[in-house]
C-alpha atoms as a PDB file:
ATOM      1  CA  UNK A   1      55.164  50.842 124.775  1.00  0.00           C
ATOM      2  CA  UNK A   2      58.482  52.557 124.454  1.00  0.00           C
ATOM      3  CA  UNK A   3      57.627  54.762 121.699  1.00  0.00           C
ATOM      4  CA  UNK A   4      54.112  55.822 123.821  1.00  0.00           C
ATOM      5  CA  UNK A   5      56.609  56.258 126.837  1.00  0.00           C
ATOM      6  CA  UNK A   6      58.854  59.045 124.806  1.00  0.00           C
ATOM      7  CA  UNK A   7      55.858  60.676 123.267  1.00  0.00           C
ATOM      8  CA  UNK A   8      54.082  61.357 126.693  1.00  0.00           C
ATOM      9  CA  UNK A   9      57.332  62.407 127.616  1.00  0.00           C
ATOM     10  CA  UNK A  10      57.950  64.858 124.960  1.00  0.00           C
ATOM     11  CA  UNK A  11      54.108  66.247 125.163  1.00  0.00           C
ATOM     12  CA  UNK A  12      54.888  66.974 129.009  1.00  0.00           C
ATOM     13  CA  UNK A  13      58.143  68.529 128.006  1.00  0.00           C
ATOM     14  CA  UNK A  14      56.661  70.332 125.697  1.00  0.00           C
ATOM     15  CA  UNK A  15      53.648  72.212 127.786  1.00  0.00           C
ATOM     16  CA  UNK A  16      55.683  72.561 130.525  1.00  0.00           C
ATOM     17  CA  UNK A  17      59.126  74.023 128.590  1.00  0.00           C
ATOM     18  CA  UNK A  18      59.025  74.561 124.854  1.00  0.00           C
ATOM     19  CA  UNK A  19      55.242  76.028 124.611  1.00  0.00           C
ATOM     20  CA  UNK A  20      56.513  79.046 126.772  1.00  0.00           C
ATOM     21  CA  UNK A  21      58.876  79.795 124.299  1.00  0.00           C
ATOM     22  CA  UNK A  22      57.070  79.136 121.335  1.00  0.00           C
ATOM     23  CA  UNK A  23      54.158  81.721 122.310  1.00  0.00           C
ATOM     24  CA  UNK A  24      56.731  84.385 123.050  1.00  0.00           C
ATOM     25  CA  UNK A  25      57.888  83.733 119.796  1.00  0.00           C
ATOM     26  CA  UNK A  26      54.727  83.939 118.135  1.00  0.00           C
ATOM     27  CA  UNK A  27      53.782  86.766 119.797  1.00  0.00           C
ATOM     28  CA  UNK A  28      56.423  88.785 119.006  1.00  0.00           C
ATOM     29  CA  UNK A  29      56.043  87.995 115.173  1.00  0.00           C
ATOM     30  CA  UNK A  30      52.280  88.832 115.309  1.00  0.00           C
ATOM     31  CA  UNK A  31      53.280  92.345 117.370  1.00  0.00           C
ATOM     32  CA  UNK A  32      55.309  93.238 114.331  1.00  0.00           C
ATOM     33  CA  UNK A  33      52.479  92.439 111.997  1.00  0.00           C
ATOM     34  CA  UNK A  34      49.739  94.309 113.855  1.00  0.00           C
ATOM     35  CA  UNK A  35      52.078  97.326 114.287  1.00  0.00           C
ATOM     36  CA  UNK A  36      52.569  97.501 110.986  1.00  0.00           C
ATOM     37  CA  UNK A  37      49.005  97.663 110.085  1.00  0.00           C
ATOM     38  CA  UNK A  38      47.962 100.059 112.949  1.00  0.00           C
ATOM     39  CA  UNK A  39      50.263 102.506 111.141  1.00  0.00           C
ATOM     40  CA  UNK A  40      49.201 102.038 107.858  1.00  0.00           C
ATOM     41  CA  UNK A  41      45.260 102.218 108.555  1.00  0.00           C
ATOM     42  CA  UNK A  42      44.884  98.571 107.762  1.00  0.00           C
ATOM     43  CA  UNK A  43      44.083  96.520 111.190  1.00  0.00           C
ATOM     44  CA  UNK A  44      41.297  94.619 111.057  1.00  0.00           C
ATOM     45  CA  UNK A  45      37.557  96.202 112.682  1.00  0.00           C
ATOM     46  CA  UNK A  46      35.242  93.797 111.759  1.00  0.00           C
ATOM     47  CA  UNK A  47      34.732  89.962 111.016  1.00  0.00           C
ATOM     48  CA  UNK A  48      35.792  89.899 107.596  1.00  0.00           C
ATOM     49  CA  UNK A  49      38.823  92.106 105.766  1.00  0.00           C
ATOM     50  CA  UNK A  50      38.931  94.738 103.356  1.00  0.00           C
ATOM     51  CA  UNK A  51      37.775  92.706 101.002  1.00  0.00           C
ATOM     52  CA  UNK A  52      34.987  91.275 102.287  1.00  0.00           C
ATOM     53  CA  UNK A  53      36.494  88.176 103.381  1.00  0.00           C
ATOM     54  CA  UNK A  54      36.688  86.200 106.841  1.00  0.00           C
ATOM     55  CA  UNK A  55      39.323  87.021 109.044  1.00  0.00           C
ATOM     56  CA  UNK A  56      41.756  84.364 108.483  1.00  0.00           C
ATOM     57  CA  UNK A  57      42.153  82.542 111.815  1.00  0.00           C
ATOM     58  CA  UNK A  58      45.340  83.891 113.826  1.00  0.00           C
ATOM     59  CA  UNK A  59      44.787  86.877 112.626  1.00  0.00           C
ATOM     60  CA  UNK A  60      46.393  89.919 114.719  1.00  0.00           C
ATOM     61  CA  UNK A  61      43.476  92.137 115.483  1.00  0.00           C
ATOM     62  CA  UNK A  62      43.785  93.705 118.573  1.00  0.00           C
ATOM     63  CA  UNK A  63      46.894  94.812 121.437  1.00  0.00           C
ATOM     64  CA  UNK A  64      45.042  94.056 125.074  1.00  0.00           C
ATOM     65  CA  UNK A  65      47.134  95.609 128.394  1.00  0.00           C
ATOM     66  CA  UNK A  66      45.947  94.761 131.770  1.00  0.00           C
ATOM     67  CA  UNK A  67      48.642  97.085 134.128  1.00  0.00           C
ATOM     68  CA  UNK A  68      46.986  95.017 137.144  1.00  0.00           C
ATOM     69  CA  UNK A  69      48.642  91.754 136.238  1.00  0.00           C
ATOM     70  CA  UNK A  70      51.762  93.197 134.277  1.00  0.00           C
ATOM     71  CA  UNK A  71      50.240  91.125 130.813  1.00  0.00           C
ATOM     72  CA  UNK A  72      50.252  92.588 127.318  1.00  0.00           C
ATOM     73  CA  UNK A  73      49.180  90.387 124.632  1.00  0.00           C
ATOM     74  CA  UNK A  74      48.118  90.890 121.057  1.00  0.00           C
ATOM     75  CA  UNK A  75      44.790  89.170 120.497  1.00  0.00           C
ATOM     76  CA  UNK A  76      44.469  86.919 117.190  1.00  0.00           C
ATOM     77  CA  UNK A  77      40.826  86.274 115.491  1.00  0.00           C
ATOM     78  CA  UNK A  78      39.415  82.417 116.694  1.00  0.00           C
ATOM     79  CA  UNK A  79      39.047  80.515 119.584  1.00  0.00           C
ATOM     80  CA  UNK A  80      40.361  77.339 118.269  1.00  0.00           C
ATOM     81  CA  UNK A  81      43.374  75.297 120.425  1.00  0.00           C
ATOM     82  CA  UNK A  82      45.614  76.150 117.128  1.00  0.00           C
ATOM     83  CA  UNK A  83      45.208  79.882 117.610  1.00  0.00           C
ATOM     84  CA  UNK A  84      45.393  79.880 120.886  1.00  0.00           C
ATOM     85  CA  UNK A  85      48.891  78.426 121.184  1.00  0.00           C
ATOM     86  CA  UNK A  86      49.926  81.525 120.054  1.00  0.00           C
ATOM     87  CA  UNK A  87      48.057  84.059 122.506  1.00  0.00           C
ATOM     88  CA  UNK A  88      44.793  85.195 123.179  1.00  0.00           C
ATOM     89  CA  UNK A  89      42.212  85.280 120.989  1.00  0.00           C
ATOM     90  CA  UNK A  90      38.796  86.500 119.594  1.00  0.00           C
ATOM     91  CA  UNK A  91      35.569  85.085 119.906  1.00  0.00           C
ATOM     92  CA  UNK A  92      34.527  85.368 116.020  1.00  0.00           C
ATOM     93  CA  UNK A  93      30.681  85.643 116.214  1.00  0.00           C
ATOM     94  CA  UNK A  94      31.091  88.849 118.753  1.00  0.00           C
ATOM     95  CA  UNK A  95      32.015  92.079 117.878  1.00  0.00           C
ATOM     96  CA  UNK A  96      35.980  93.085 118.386  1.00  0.00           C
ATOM     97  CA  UNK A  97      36.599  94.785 121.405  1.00  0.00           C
ATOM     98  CA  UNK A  98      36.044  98.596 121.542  1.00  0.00           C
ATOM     99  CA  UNK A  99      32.775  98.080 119.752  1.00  0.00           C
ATOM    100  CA  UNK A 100      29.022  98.545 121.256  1.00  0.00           C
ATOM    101  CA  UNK A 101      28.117  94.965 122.350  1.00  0.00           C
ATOM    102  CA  UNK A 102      29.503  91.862 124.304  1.00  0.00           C
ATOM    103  CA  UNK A 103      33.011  91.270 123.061  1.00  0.00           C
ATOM    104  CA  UNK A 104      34.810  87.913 123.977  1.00  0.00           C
ATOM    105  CA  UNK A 105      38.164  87.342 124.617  1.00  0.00           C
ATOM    106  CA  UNK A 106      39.890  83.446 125.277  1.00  0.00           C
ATOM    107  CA  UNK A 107      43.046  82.877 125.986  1.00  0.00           C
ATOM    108  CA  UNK A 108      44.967  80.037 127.727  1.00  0.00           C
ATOM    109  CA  UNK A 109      45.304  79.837 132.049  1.00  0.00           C
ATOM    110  CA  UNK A 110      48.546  77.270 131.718  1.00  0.00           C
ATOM    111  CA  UNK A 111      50.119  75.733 128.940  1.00  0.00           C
ATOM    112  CA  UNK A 112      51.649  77.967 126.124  1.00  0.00           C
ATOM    113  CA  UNK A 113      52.623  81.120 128.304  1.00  0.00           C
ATOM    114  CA  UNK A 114      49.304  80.735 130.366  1.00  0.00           C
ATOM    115  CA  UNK A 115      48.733  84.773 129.158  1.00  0.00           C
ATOM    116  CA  UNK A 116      45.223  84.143 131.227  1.00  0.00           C
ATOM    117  CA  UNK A 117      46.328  82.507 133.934  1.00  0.00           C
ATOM    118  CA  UNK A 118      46.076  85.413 136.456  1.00  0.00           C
ATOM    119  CA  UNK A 119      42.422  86.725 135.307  1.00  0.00           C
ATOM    120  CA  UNK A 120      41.107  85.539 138.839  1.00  0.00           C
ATOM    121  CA  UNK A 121      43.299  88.284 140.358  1.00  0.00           C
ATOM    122  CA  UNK A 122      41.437  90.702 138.619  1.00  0.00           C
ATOM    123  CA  UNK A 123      39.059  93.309 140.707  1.00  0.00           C
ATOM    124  CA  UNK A 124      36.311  95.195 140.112  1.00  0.00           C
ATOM    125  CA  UNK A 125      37.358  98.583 139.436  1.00  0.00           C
ATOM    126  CA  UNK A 126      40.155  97.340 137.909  1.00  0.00           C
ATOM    127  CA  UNK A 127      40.792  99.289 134.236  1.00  0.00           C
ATOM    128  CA  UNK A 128      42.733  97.849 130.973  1.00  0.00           C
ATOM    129  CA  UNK A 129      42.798  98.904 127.496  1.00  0.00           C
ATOM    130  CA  UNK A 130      42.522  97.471 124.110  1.00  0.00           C
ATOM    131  CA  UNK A 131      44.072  98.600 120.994  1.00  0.00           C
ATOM    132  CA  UNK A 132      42.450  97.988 117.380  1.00  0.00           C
ATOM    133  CA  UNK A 133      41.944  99.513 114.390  1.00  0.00           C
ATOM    134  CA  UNK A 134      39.648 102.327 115.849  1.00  0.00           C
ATOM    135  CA  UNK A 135      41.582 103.611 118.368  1.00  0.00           C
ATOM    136  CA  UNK A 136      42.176 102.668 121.971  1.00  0.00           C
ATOM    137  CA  UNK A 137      39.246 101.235 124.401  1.00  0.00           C
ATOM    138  CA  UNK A 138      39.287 101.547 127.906  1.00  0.00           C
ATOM    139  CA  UNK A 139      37.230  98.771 129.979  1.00  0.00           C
ATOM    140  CA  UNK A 140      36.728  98.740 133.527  1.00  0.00           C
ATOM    141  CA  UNK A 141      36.417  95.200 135.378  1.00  0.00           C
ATOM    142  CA  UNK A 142      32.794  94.879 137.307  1.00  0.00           C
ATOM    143  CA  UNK A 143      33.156  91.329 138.448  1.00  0.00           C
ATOM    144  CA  UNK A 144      34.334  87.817 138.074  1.00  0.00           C
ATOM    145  CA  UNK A 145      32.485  84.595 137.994  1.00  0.00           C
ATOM    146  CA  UNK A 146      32.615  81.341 137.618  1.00  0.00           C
ATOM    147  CA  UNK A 147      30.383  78.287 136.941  1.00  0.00           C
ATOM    148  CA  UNK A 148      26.846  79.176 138.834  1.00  0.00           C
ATOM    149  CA  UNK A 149      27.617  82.735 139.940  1.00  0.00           C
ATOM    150  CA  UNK A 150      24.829  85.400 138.183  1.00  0.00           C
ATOM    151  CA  UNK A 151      25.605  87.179 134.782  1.00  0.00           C
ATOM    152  CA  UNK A 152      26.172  90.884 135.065  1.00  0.00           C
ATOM    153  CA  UNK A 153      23.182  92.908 134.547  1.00  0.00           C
ATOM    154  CA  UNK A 154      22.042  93.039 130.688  1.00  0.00           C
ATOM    155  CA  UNK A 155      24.183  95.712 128.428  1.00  0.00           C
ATOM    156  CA  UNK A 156      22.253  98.530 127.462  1.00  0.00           C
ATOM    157  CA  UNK A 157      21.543  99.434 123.921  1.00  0.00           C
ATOM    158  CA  UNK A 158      24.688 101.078 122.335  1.00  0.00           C
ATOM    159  CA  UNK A 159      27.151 100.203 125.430  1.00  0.00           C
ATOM    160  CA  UNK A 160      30.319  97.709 125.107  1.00  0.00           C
ATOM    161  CA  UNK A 161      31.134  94.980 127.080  1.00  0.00           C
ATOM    162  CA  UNK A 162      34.471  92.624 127.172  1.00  0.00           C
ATOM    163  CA  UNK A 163      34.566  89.362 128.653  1.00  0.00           C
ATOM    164  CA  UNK A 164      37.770  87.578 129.656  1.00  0.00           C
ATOM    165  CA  UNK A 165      37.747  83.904 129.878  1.00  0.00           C
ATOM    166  CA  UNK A 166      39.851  81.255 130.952  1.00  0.00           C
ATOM    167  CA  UNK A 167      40.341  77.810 132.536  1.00  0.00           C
ATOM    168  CA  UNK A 168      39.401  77.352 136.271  1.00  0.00           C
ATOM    169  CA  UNK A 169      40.842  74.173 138.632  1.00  0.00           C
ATOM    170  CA  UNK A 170      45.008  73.507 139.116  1.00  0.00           C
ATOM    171  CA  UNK A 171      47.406  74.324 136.218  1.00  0.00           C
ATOM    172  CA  UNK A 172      47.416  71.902 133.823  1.00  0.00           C
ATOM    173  CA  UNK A 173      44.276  70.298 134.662  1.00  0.00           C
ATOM    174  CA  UNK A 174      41.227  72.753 133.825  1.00  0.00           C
ATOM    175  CA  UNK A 175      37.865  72.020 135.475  1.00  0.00           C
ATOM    176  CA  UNK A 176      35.571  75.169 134.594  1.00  0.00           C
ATOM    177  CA  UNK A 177      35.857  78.300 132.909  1.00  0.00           C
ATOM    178  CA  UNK A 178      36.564  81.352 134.245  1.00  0.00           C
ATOM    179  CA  UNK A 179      34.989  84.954 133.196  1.00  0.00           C
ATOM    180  CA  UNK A 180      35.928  88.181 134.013  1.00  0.00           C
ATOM    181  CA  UNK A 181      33.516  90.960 132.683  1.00  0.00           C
ATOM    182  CA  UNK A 182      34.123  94.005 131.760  1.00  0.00           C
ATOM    183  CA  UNK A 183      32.359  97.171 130.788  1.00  0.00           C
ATOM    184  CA  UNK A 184      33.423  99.591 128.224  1.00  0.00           C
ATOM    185  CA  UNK A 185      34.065 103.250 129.673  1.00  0.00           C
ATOM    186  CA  UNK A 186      35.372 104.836 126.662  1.00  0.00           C
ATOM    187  CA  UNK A 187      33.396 105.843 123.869  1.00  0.00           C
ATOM    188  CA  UNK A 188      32.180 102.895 121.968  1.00  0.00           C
ATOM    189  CA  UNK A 189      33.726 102.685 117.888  1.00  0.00           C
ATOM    190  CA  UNK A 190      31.551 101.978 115.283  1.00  0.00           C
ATOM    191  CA  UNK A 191      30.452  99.068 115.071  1.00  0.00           C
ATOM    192  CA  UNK A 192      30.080  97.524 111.656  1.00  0.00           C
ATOM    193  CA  UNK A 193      27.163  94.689 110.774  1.00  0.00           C
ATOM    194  CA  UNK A 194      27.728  90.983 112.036  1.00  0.00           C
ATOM    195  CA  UNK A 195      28.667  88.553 109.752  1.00  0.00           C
ATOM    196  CA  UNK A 196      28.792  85.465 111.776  1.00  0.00           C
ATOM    197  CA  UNK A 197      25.942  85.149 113.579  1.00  0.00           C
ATOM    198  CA  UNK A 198      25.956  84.319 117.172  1.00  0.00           C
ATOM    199  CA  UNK A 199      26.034  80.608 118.410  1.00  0.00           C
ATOM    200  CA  UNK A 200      27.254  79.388 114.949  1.00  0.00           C
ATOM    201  CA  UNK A 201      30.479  78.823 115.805  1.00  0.00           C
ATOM    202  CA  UNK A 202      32.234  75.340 115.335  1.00  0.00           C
ATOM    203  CA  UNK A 203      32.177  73.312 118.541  1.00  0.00           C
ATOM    204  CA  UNK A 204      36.019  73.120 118.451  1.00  0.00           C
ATOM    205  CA  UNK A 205      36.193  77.573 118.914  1.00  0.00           C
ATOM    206  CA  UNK A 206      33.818  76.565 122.641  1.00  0.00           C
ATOM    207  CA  UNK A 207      35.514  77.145 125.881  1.00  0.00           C
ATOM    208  CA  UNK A 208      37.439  73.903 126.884  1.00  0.00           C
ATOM    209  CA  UNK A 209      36.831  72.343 123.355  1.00  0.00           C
ATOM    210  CA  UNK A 210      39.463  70.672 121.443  1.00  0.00           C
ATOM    211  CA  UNK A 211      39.593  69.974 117.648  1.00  0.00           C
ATOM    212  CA  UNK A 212      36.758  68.253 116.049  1.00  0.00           C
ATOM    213  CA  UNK A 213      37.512  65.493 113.132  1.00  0.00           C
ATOM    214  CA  UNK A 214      40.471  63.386 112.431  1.00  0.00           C
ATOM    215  CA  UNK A 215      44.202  65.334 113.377  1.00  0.00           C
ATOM    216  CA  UNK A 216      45.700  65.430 109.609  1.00  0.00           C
ATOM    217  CA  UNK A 217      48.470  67.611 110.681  1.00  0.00           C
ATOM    218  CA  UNK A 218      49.269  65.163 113.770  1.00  0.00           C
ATOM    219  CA  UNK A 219      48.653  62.167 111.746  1.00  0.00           C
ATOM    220  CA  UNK A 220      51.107  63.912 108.914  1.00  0.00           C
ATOM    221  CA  UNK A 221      53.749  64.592 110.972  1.00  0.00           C
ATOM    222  CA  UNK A 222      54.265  60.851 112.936  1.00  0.00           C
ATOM    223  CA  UNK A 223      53.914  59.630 109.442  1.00  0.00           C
ATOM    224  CA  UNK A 224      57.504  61.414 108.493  1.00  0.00           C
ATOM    225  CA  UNK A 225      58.832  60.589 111.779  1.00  0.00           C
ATOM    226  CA  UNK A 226      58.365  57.064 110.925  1.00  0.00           C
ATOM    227  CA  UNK A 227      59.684  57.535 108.179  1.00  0.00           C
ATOM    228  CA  UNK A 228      62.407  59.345 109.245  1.00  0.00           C
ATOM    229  CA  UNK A 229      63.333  56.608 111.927  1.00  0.00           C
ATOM    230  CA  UNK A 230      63.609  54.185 109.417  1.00  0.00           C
ATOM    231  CA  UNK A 231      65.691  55.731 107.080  1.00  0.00           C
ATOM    232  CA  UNK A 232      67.644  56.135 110.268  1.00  0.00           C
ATOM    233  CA  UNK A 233      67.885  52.591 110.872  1.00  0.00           C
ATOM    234  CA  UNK A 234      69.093  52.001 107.435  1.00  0.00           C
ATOM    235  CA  UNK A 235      71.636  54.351 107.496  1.00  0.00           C
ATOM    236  CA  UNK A 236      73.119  53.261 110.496  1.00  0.00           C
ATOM    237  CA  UNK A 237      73.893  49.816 109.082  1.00  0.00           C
ATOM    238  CA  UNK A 238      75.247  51.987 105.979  1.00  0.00           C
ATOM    239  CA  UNK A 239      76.797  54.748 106.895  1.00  0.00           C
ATOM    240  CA  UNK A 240      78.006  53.960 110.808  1.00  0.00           C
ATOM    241  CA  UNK A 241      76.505  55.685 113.840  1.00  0.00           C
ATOM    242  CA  UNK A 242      78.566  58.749 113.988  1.00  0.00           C
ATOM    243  CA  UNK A 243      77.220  59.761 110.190  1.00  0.00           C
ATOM    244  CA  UNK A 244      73.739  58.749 111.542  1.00  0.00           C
ATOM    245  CA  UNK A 245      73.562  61.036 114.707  1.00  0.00           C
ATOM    246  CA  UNK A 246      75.402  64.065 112.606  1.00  0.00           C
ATOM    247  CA  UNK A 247      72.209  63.910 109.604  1.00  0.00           C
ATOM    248  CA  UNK A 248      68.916  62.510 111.437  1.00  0.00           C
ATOM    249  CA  UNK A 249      69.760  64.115 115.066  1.00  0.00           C
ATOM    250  CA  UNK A 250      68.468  67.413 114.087  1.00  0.00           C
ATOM    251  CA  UNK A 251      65.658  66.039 111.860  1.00  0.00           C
ATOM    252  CA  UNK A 252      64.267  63.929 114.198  1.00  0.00           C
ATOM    253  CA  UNK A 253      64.518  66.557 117.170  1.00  0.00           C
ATOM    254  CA  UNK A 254      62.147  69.130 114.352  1.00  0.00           C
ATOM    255  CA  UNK A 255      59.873  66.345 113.467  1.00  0.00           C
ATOM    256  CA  UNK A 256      59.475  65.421 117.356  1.00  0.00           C
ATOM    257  CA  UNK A 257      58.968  68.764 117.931  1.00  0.00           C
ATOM    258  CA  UNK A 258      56.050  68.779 115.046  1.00  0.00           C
ATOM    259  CA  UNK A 259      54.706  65.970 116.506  1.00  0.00           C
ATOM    260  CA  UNK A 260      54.020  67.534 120.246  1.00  0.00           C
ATOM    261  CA  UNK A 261      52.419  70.726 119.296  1.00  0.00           C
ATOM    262  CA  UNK A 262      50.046  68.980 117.373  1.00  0.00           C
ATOM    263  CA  UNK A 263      49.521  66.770 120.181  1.00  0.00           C
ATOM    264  CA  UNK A 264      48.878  69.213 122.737  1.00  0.00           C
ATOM    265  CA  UNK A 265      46.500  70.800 120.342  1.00  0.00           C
ATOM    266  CA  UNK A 266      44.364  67.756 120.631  1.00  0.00           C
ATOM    267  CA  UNK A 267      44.065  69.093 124.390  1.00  0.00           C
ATOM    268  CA  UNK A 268      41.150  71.679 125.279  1.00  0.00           C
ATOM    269  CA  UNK A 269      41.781  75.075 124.327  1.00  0.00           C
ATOM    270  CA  UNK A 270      42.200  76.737 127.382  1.00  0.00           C
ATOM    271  CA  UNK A 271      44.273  74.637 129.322  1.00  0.00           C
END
């Protein structure tokens, strides 16, 4: 019951404290990366790389900046509550942003930063732009909906389309999804042949999914904190509990923190 206690306790501390700061962090490594390509002609503009192979989830493969709500966030290929944790991300059966077609961005409303969490705000009339591989893309908001409200008129042949979406209901406890669509006003990039066709996607990359299957990574990491509280144990009796606190105290506090983010990841992905 104890143990349950402190790991509820750490999960909360860690959505509400440490997930902030680990987003910022990742976000500022996958900035770097991104940049880099963009200068040396090697971003990502289509589902699969260079070499013909699938994006790699968390992926950086696009810059999005909405001056309305003072966010800037580089966008990472999947949907998944793993990529997500470290920013928005990209809908992998849709075309990136910029292209002709309906693009699809996801991105959190709370935990982890929350980098969606003020789509809602959004007007229509309201413009943002997206950087890729292909140059900048301008979109202009036309409306926001959520669950029951009518779909924007179909996109006409050769026109682009981005749609924001997020979790509705109070922070922390999602209840619908939110969409805010977009239509491109720039001229569209090319727009290379799907890969991934639509509606394939894993059921864990849907809005509000979690992961599907057994946790490995969760189950891997309480395995060496049990193990690493035992050895504990031992050495207290051994060495003395000064010894103790100086080696396991920052082993412990890493594995801990292992064992939360894989936790929360078990939660849906746009929460």
């Amino acid at each position: 019951m104890l143990s349950l206690a402190a790991l509820l306790l750490g999960v909360t501390a860690q959505l509400l404290l440490v997930s902030g700061i680990q987003q910022h962090s990742a976000q500022r490594a996958a900035f770097d990366a991104l940049r880099d390509q963009l200068a040396q002609g090697t971003a990502p503009v289509a589902q699969v790389d260079q070499e013909g192979r699938l994006l790699a989830p968390g992926t950086p493969v696009a810059l999005i900046d909405v001056p309305a709500l003072g966010m800037s966030q580089v966008v990472l290929e999947g949907t998944d509550s793993a990529v997500l944790t470290e920013g928005p991300g990209h809908r992998r059966d849709t075309p990136m942003p910029g292209q002709a077609g309906t693009s699809v961005l996801m991105g959190r409303a709370a935990a982890y930063g929350g980098p969606f969490g003020r789509l809602a705000r959004l007007a229509a009339g309201n413009r943002f732009t997206v950087v890729t591989g292909q140059g900048k893309a301008t979109y202009e908001v036309i409306g926001v909906r959520r669950a029951g409200d009518p779909a924007p008129a179909p996109l006409a042949a050769g026109k682009g389309r981005l749609v924001l979406v997020t979790a509705t209901g109070p922070r922390f406890m999602p209840d619908g999804v939110l969409r805010v669509d977009a239509d491109l006003v720039s001229a569209p990039a090319e727009t290379p042949a799907a890969v991934i066709r639509s509606g394939t996607l894993p059921q864990a990359e849907e809005p509000l999914a979690g992961p599907s299957g057994m946790p490995w990574p969760l189950v891997m990491w309480l395995q060496a904190l049990l193990l690493a509280a035992v050895a504990a144990v031992w050495t207290w009796h051994r060495w003395g509990r000064h010894q103790t606190w100086i080696v396991f105290a920052p082993v412990v506090a890493v594995l801990g923190l292992q064992v939360t983010t894989r936790a929360t990841e078990l939660l849906p992905n746009l929460l």
